[in-house]
Each structure stands twice: as structure tokens, then as C-alpha cells.
C-alpha atoms as a PDB file:
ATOM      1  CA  UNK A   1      -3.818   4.653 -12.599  1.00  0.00           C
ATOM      2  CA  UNK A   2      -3.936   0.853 -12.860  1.00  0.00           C
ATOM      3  CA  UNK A   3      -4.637  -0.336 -16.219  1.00  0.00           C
ATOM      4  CA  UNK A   4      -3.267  -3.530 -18.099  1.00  0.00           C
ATOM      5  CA  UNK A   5      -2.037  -1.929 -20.727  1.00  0.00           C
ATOM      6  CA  UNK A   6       0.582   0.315 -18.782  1.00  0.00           C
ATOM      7  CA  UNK A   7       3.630  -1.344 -18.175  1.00  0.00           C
ATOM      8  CA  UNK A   8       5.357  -1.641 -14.423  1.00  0.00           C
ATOM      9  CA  UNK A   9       7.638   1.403 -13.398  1.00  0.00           C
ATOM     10  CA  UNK A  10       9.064   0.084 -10.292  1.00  0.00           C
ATOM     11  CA  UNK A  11       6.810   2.062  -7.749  1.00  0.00           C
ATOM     12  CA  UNK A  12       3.872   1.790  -5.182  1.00  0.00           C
ATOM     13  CA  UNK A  13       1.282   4.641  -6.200  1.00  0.00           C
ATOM     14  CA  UNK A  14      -0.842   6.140  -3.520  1.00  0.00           C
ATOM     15  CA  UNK A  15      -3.331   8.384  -3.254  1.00  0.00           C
ATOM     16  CA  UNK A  16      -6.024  11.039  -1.337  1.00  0.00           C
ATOM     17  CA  UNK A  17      -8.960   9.913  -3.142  1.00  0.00           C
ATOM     18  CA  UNK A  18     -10.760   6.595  -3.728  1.00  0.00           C
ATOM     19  CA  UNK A  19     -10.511   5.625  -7.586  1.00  0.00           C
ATOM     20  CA  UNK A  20      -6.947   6.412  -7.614  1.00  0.00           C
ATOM     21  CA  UNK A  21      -6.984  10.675  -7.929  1.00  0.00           C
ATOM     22  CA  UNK A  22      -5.232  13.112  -5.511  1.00  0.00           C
ATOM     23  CA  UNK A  23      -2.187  11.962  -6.057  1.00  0.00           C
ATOM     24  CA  UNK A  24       0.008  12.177  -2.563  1.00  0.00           C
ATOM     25  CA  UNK A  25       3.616   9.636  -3.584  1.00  0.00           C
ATOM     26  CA  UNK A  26       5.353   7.237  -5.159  1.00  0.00           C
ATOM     27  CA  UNK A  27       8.302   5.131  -3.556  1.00  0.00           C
ATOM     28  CA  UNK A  28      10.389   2.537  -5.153  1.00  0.00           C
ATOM     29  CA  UNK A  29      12.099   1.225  -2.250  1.00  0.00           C
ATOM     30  CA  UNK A  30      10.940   0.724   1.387  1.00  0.00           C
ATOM     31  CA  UNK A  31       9.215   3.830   3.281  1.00  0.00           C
ATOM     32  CA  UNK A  32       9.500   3.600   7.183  1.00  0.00           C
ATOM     33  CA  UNK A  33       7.066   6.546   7.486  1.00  0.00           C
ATOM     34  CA  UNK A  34       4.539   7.711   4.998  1.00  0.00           C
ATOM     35  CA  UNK A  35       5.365  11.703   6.270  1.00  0.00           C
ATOM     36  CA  UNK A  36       2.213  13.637   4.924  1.00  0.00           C
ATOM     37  CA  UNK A  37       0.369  10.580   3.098  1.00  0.00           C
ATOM     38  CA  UNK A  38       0.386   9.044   5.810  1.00  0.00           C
ATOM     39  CA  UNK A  39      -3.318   8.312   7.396  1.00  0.00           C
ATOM     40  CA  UNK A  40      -4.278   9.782   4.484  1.00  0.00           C
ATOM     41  CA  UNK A  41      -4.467   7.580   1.671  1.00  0.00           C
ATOM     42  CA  UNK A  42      -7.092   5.916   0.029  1.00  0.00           C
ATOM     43  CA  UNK A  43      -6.582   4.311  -2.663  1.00  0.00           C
ATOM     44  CA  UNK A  44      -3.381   2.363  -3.921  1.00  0.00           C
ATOM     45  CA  UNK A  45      -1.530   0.479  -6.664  1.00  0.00           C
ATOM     46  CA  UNK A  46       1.352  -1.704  -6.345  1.00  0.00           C
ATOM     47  CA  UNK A  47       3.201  -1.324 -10.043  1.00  0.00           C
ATOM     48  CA  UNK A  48       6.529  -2.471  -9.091  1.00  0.00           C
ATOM     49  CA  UNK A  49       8.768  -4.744 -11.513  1.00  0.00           C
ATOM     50  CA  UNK A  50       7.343  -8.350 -11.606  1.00  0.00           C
ATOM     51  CA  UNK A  51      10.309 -10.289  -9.969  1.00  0.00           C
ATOM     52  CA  UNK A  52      12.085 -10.993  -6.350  1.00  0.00           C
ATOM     53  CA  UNK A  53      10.640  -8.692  -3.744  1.00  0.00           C
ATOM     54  CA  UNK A  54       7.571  -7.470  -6.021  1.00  0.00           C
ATOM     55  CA  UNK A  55       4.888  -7.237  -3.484  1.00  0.00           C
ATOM     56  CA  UNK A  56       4.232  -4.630  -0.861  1.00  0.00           C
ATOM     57  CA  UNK A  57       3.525  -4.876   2.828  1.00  0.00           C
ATOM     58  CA  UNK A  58       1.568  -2.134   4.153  1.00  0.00           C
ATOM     59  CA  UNK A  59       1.033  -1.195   7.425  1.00  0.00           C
ATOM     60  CA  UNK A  60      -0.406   0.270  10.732  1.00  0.00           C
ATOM     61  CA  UNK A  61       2.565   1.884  12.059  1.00  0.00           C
ATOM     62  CA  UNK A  62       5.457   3.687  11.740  1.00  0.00           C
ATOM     63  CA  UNK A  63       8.319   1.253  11.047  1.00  0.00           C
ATOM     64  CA  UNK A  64       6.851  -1.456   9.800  1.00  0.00           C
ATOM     65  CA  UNK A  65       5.239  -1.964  12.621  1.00  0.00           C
ATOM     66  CA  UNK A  66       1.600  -3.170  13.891  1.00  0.00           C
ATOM     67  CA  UNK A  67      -1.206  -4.715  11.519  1.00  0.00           C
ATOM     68  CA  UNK A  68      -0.263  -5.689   8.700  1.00  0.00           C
ATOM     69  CA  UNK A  69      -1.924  -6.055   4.708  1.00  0.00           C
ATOM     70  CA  UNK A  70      -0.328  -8.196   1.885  1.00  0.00           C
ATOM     71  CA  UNK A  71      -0.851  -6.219  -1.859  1.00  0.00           C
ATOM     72  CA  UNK A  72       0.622  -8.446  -4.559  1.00  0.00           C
ATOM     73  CA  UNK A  73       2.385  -6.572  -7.415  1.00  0.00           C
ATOM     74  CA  UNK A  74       0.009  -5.412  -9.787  1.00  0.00           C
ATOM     75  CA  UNK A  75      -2.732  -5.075  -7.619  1.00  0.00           C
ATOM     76  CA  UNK A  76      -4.376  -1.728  -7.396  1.00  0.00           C
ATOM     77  CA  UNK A  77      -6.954  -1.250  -4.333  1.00  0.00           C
ATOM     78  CA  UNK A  78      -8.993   1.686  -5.531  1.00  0.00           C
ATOM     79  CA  UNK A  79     -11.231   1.910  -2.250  1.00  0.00           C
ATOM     80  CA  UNK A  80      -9.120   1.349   0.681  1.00  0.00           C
ATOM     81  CA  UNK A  81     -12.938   1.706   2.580  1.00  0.00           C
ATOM     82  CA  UNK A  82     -13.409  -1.723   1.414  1.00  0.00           C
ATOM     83  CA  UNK A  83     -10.095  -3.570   2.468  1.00  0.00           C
ATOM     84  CA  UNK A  84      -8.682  -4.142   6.785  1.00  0.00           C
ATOM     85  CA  UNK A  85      -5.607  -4.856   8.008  1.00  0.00           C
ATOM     86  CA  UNK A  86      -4.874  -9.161   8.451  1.00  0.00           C
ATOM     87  CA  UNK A  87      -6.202 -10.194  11.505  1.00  0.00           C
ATOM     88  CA  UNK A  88      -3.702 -11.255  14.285  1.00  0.00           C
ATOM     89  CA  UNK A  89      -0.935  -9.221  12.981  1.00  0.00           C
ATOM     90  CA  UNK A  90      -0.557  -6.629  15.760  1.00  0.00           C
ATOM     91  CA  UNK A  91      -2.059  -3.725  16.716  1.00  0.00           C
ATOM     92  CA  UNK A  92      -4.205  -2.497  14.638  1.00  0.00           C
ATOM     93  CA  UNK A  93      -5.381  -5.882  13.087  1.00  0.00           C
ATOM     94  CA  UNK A  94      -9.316  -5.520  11.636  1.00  0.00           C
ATOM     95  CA  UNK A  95      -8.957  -1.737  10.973  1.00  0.00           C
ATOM     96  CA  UNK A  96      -9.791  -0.307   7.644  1.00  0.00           C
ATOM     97  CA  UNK A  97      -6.958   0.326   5.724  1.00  0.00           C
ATOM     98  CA  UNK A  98      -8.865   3.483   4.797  1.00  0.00           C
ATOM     99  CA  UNK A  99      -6.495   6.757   6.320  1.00  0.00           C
ATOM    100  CA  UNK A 100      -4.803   4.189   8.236  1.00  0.00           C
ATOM    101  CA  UNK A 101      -1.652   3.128   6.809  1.00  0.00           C
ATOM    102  CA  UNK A 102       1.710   4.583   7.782  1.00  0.00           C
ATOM    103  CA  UNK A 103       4.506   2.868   6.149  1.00  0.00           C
ATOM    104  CA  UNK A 104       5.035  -0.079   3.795  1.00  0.00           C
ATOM    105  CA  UNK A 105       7.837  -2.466   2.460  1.00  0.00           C
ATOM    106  CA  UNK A 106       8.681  -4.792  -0.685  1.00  0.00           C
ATOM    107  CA  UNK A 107       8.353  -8.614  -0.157  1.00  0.00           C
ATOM    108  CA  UNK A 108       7.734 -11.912  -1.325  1.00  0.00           C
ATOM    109  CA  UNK A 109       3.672 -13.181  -0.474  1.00  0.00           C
ATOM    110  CA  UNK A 110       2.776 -16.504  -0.499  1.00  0.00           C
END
């Protein structure tokens, strides 16, 4: 769970539950399909290494494809109820992110 005082280990965390419980994975590198989190997450922390390639995309479909959502390393979203998917970024753009993400991948945000 997200707190300042624990140090990176390299991984996106997600979850079943709101307020990070339920564990479902971890991944350290890039995940083309979620397999059983998938639509089923929500909450989630991005703890990777502070560096090159640090933040996470996550989106709508499989693939990296779809709507998209920026999470900047060390950024935990603990109610994916309350977050959508950028607008104008393919289908699914506007949804909740809420049981709606399928796969993600490590990147630079502005």
C-alpha cells in the first residue's frame, strides 16, 4: 500500500478493492493483457524505480490499445470510481477507469 515511507520496488500494484486491498498483481515490465485483473481492478499504485520510463500508461484495451490514463510513478489511485480515461484518446475515452482497464505500459509523462 502506498505510503512515503516505503521505498520503490520496481512494480505497478493493483488491486480488487478500493483503498488498495484484494490484492490481484504486480508487473514490472509492460503487460499487454491484464488476464484475470483485468476489468477488475480498482484501485492502483505505480511504485516503480524513479528514473527513465517510471510512469505507467494504463488502458482500455487489450494491447495497449483504446483510451488511455497517464499515472506518474509514485502515484497511488486508491478509488479508480473517481478517475476516467483522457478524453480523445480512443475508444473508450471518458469511461471510469473503475473495472475498466485491460493492460498498461512504462513511459515517460510530460
Amino acid at each position: 500500500m502506498p505510503s512515503e515511507s516505503r521505498l520503490a520496488d520496481g512494480n505497478l500494484h493493483v488491486y480488487y478493492n478500493t483503498g488498495y486491498s484484494g490484492w490481484c498483481d504486480d508487473w514490472s515490465g509492460e503487460a499487454p493483457d491484464w488476464g484475470s485483473c483485468r476489468n477488475q481492478v480498482s484501485s492502483l499504485w505505480n511504485n516503480g524505480y524513479p528514473g527513465n520510463l517510471d510512469d505507467v500508461w494504463v488502458y482500455w484495451g487489450l494491447n495497449y490499445t483504446g483510451a488511455r490514463r497517464g499515472v506518474y510513478n509514485g502515484v497511488g489511485l486508491s478509488d479508480l470510481r473517481r478517475w476516467t480515461f483522457d478524453a480523445n484518446t480512443g475508444p473508450g475515452s471518458g469511461e471510469w477507469l473503475n473495472d475498466n482497464i485491460s493492460s498498461h505500459r512504462w513511459t515517460n509523462l510530460p
